[in-house]
N, C-alpha and C. Protein backbone atom coordinates (compact mmCIF):
# COMPACT_ATOMS: atom_id res chain seq x y z
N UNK A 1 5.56 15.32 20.67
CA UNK A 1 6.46 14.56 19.82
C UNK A 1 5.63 13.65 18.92
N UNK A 2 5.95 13.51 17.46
CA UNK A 2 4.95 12.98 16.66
C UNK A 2 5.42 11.68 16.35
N UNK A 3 4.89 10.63 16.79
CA UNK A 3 4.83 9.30 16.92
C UNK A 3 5.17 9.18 15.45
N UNK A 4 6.40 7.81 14.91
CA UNK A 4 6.61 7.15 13.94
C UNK A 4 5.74 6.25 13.16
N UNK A 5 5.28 7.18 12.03
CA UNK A 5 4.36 6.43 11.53
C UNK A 5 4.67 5.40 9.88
N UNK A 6 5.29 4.37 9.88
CA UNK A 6 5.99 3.63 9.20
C UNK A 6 4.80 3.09 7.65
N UNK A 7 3.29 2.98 8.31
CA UNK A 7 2.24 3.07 7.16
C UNK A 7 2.11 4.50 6.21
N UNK A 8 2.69 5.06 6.56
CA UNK A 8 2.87 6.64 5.60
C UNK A 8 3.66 6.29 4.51
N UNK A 9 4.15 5.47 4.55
CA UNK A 9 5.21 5.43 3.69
C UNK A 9 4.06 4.15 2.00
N UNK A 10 3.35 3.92 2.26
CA UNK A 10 2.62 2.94 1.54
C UNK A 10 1.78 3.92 0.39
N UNK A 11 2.07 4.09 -0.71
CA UNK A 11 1.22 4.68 -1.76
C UNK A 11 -0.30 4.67 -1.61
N UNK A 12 -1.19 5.87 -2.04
CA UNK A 12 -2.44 5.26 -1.89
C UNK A 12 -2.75 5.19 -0.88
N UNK A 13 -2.30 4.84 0.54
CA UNK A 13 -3.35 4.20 1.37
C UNK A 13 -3.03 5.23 2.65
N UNK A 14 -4.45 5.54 3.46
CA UNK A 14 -4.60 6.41 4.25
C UNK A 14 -5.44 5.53 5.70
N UNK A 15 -4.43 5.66 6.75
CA UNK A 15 -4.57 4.29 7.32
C UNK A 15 -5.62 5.28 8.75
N UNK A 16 -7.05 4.54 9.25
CA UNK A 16 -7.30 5.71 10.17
C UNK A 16 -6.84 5.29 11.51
N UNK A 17 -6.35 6.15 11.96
CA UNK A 17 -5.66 6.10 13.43
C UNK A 17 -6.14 7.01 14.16
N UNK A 18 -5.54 7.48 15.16
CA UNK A 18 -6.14 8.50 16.28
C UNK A 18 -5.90 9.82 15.55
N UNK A 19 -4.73 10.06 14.79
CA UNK A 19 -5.34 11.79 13.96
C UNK A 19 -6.39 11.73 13.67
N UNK A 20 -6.43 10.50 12.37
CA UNK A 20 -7.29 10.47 11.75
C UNK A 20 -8.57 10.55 12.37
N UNK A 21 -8.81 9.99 13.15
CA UNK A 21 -10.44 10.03 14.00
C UNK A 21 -10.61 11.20 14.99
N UNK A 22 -9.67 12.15 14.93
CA UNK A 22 -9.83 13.00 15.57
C UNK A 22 -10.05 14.22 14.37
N UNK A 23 -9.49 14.02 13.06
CA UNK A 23 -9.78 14.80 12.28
C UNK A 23 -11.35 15.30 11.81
N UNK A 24 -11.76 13.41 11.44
CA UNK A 24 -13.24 13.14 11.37
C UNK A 24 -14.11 12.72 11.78
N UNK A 25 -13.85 13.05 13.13
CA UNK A 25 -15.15 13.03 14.28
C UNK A 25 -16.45 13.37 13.82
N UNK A 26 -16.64 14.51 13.50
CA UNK A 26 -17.70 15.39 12.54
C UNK A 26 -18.55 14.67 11.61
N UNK A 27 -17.68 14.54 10.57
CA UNK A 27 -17.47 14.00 9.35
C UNK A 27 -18.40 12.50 9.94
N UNK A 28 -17.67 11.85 10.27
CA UNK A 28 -18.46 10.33 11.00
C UNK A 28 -19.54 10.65 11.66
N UNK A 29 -19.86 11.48 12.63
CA UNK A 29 -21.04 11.26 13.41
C UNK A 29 -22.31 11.85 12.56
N UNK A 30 -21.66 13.17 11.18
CA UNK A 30 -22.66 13.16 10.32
C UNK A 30 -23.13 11.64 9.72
N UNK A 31 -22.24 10.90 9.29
CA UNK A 31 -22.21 9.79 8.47
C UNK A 31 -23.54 8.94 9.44
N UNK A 32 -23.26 8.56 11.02
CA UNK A 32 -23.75 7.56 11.49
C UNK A 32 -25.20 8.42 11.98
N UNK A 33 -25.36 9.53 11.42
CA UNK A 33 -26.61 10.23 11.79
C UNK A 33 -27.65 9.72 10.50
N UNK A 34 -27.07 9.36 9.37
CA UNK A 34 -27.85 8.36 8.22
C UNK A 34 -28.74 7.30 8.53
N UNK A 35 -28.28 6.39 9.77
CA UNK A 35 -28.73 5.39 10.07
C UNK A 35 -29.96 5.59 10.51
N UNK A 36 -30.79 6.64 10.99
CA UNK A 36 -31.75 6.96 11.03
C UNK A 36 -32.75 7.64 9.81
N UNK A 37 -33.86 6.89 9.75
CA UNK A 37 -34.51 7.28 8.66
C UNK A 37 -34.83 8.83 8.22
N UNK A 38 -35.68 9.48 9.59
CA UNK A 38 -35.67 10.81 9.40
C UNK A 38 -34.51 11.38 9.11
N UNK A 39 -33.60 11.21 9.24
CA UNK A 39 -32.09 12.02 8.83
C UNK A 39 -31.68 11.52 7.75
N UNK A 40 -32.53 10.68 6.77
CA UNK A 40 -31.79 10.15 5.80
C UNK A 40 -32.82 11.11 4.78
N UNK A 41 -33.85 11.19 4.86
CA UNK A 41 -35.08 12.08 4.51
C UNK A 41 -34.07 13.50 4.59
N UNK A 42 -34.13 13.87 5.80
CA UNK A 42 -33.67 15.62 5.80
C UNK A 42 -32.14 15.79 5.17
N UNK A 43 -31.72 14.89 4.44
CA UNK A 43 -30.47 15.03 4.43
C UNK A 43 -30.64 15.11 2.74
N UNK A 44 -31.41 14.30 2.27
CA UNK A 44 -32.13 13.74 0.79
C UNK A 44 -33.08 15.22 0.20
N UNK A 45 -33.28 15.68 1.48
CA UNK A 45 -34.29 17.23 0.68
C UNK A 45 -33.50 18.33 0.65
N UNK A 46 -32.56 18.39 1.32
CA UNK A 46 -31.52 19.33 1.32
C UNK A 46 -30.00 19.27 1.77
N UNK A 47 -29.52 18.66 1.07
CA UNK A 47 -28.20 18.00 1.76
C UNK A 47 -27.10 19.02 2.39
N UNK A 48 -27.06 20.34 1.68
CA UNK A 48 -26.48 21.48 2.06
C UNK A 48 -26.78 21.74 3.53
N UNK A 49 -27.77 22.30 3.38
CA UNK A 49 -28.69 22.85 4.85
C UNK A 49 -28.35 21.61 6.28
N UNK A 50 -28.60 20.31 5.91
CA UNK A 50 -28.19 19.48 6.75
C UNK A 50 -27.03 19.36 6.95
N UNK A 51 -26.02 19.27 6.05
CA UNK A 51 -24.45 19.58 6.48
C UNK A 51 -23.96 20.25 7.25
N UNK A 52 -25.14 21.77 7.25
CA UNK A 52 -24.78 22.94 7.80
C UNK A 52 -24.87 22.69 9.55
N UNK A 53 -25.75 21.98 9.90
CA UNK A 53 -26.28 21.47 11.24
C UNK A 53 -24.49 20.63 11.81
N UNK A 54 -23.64 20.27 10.80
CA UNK A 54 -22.91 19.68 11.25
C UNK A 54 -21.43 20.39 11.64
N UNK A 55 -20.91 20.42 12.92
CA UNK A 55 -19.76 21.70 12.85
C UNK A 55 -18.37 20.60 12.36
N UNK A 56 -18.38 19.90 11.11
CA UNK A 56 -17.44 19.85 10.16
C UNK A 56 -16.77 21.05 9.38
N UNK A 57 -15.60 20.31 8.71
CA UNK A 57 -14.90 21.60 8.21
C UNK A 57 -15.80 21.55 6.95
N UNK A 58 -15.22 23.49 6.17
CA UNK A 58 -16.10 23.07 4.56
C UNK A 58 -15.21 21.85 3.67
N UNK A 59 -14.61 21.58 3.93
CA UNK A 59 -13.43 20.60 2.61
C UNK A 59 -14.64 19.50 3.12
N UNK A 60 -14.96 19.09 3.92
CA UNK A 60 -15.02 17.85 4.34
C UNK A 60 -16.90 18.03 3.77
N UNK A 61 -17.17 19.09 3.95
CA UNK A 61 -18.90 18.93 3.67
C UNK A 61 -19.16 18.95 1.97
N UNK A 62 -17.67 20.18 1.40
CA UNK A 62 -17.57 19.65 -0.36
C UNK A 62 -17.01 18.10 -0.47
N UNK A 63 -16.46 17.47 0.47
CA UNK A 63 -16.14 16.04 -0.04
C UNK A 63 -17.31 15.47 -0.04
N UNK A 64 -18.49 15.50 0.54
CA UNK A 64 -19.68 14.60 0.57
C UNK A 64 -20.40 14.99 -0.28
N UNK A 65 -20.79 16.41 -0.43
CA UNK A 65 -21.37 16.70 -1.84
C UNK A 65 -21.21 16.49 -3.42
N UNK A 66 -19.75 16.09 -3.17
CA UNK A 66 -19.10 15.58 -4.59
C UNK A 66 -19.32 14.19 -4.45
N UNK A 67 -19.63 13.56 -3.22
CA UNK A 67 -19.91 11.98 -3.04
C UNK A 67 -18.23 11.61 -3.61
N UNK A 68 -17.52 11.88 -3.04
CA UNK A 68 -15.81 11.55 -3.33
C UNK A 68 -15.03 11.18 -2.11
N UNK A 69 -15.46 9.72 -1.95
CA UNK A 69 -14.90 9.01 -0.69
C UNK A 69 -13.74 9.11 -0.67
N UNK A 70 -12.65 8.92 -1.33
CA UNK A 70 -11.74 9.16 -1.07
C UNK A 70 -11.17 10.39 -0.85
N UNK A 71 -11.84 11.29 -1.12
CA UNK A 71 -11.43 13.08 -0.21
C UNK A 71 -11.80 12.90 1.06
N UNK A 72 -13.24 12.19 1.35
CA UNK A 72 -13.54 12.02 2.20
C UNK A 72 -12.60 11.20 3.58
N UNK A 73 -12.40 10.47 2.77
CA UNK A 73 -11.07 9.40 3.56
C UNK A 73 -10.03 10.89 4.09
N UNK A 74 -9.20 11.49 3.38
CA UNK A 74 -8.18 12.04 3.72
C UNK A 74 -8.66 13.27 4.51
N UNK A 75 -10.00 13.91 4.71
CA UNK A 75 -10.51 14.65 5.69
C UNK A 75 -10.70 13.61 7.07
N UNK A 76 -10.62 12.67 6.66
CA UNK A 76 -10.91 12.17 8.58
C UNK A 76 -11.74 10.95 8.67
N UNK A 77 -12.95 10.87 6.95
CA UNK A 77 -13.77 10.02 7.42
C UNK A 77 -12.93 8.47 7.04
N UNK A 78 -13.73 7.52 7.95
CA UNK A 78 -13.77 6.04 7.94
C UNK A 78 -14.86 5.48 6.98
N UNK A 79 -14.04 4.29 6.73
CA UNK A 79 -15.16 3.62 5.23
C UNK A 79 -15.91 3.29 5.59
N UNK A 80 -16.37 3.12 6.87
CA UNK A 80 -17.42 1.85 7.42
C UNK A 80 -18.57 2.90 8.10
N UNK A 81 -17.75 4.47 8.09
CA UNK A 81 -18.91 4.99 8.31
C UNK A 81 -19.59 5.93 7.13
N UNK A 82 -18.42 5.93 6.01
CA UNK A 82 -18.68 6.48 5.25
C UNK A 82 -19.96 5.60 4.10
N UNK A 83 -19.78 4.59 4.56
CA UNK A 83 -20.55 3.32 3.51
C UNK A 83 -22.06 4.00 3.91
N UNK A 84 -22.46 4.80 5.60
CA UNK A 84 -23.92 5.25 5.43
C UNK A 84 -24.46 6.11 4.04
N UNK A 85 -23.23 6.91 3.73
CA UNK A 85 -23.89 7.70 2.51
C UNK A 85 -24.00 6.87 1.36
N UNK A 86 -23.18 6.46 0.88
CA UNK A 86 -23.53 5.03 -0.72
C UNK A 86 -24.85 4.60 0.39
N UNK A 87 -25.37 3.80 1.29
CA UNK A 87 -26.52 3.50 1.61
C UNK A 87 -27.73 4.22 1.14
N UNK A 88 -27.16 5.54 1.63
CA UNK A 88 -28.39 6.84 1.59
C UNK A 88 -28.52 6.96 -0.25
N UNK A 89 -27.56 6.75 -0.97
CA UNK A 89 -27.80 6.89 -2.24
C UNK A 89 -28.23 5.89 -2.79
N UNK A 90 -28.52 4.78 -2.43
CA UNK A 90 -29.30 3.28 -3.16
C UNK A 90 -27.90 2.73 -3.24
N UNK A 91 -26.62 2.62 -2.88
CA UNK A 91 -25.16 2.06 -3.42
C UNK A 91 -24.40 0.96 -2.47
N UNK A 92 -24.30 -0.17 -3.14
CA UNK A 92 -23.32 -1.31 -2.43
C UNK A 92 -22.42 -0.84 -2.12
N UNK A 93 -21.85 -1.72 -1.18
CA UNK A 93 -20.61 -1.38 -0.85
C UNK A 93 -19.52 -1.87 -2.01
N UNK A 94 -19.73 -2.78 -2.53
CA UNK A 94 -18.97 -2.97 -4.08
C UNK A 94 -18.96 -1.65 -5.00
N UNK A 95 -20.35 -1.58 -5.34
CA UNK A 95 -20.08 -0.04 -6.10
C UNK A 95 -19.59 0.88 -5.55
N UNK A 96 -19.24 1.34 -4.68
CA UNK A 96 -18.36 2.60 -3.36
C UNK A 96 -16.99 2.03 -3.93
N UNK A 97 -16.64 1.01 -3.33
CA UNK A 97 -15.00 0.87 -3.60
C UNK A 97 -14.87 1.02 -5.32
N UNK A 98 -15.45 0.35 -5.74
CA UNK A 98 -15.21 0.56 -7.16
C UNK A 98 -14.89 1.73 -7.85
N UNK A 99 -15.70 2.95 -7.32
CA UNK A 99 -15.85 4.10 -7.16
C UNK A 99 -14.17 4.82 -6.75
N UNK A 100 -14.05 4.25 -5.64
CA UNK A 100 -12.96 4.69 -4.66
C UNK A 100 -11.59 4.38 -5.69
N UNK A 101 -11.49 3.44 -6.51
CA UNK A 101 -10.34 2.61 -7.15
C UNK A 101 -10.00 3.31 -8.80
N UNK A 102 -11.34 4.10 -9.21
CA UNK A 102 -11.29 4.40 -10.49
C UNK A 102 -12.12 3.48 -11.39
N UNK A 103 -12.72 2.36 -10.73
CA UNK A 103 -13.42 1.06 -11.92
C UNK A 103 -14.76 1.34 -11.58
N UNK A 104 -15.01 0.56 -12.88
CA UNK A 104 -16.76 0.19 -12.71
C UNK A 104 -17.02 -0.96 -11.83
N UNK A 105 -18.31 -1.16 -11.43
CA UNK A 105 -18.11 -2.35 -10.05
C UNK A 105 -17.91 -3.49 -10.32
N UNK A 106 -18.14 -3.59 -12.27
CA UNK A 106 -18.04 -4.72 -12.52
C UNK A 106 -16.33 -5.11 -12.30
N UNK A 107 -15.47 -3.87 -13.00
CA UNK A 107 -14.25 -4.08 -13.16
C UNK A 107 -13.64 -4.70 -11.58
N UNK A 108 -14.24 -3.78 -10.59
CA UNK A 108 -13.84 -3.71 -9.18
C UNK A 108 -14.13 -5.40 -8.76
N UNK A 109 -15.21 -6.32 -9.00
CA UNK A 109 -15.76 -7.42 -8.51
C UNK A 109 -14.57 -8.64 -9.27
N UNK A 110 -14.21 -8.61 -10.83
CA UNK A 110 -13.56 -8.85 -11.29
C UNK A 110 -12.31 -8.91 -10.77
N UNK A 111 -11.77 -7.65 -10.44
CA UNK A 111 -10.58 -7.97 -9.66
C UNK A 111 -10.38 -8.42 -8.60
N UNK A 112 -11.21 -8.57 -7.76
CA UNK A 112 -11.45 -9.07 -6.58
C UNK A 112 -11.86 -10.79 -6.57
N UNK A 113 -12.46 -10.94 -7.48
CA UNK A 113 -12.56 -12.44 -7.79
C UNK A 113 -11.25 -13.31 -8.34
N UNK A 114 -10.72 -12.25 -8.90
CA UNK A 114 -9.27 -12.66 -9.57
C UNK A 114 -7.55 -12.49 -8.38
N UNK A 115 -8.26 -12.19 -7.64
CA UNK A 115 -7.22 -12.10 -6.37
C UNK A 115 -6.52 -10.95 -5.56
N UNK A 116 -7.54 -9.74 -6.12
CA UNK A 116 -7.15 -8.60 -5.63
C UNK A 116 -6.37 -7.51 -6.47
N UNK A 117 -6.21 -6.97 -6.05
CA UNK A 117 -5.13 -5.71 -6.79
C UNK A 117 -3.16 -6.04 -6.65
N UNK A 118 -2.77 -6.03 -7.99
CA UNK A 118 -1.22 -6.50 -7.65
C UNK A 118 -0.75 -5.70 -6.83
N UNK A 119 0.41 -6.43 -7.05
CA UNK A 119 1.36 -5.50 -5.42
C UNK A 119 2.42 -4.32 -6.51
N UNK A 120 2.26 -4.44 -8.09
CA UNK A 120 3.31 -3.56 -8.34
C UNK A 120 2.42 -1.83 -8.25
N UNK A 121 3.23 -1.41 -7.36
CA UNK A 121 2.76 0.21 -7.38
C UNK A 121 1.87 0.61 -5.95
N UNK A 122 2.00 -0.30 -5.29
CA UNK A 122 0.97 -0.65 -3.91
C UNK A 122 2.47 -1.19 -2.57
N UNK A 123 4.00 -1.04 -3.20
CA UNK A 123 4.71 -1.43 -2.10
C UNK A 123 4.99 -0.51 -1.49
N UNK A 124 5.66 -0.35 0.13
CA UNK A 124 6.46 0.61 0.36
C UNK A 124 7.17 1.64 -0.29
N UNK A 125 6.97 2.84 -0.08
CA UNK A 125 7.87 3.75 -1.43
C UNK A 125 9.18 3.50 -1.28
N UNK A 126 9.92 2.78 -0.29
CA UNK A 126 11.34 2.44 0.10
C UNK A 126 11.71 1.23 -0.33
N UNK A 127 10.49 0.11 -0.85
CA UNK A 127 11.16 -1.37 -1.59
C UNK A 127 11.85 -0.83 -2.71
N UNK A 128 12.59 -1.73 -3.07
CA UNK A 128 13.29 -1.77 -4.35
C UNK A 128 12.49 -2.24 -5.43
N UNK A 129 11.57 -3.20 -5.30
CA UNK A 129 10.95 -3.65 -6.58
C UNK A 129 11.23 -5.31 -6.23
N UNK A 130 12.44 -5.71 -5.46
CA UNK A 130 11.53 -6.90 -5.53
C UNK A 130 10.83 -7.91 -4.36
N UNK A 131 10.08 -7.28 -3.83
CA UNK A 131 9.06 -7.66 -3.27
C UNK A 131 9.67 -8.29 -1.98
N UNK A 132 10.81 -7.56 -1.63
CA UNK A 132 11.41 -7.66 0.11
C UNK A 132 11.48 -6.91 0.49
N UNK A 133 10.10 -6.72 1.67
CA UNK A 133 10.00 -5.83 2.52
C UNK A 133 11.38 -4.73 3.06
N UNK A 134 11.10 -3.80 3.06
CA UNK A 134 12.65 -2.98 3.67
C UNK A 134 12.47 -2.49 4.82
N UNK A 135 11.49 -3.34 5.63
CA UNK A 135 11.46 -3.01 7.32
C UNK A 135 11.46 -4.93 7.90
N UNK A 136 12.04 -5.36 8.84
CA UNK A 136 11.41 -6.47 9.18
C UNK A 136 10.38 -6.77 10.20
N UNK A 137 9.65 -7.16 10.45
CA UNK A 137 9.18 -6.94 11.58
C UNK A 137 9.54 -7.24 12.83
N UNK A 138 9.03 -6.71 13.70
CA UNK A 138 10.01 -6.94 15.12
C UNK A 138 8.94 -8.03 15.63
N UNK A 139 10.09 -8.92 16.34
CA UNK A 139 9.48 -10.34 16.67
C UNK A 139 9.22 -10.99 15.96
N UNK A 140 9.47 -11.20 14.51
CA UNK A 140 8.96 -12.14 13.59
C UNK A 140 9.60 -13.78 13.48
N UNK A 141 10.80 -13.60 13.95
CA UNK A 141 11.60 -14.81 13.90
C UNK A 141 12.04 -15.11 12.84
N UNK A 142 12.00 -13.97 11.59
CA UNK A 142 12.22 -15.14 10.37
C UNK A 142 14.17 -14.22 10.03
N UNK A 143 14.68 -13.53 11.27
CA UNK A 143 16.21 -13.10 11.01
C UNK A 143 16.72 -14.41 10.85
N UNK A 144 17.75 -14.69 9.84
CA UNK A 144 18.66 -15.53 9.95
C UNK A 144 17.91 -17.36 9.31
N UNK A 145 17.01 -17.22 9.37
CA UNK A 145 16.07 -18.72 8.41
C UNK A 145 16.43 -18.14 7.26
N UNK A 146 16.62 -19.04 6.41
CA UNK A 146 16.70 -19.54 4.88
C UNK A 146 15.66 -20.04 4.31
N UNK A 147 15.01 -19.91 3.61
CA UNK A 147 14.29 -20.43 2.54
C UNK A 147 14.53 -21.80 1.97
């Protein structure tokens, strides 16, 4: 029975949970195999051939070759392990998301200094537009308080 998953419903965002880490097991333990120098070397002289060592799916070994974290995201991997490859390529973690968002890192740092990314186009696909949640949370206490 497939557990209610209420973050599905959020545009954009691919939240990792137990599919998810079960998808990109692979995918990650290639990633945290970076952290070692020699594997950052054998991976740098032939990145194909080293992929091949990894029993990932192919979607997931063309997502790293295209360096396209966010394919990468929806095959399984995690950002925090995915950040080894931007490492392996000389790349901040600013330039990665930036990357990930469509901006340049400057644009990406900018918005982030400026308070983040708005909320129009980033709500629940079930809000109406104005910016009241259409789930409440359970236990929150705020049924029945006024403003």
């Amino acid at each position: 029975m497939a557990l209610d998953k209420p973050y599905k419903d959020v545009p954009g965002t691919i939240i990792f949970d137990a599919e998810q880490s079960r998808k990109g097991f692979w995918l990650n333990q290639f990633c945290m195999s970076l952290m070692k120098a020699e594997n950052r070397e054998k991976f740098k002289a032939d990145e194909r051939a080293y992929l091949d060592q990894w029993p990932m799916t192919e979607e997931q070994k063309q997502a790293v070759l295209a360096r396209d974290l966010n394919w990468c995201m929806r095959t399984g991997g995690n950002i925090y392990f995915l950040a080894k490859i931007g490492a392996t390529d000389g790349k901040s973690f600013q330039q990665m998301a930036g990357s990930m968002t469509g901006m340049t890192e400057e644009e990406y740092r900018n918005m982030m200094i400026s308070g983040g990314r708005s909320v129009e186009g980033n709500r629940y696909l079930g809000e109406d537009g104005d910016a009241q949640p259409h789930r409440q949370p359970q236990g929150s206490g705020a049924a029945g308080k006024k403003a």
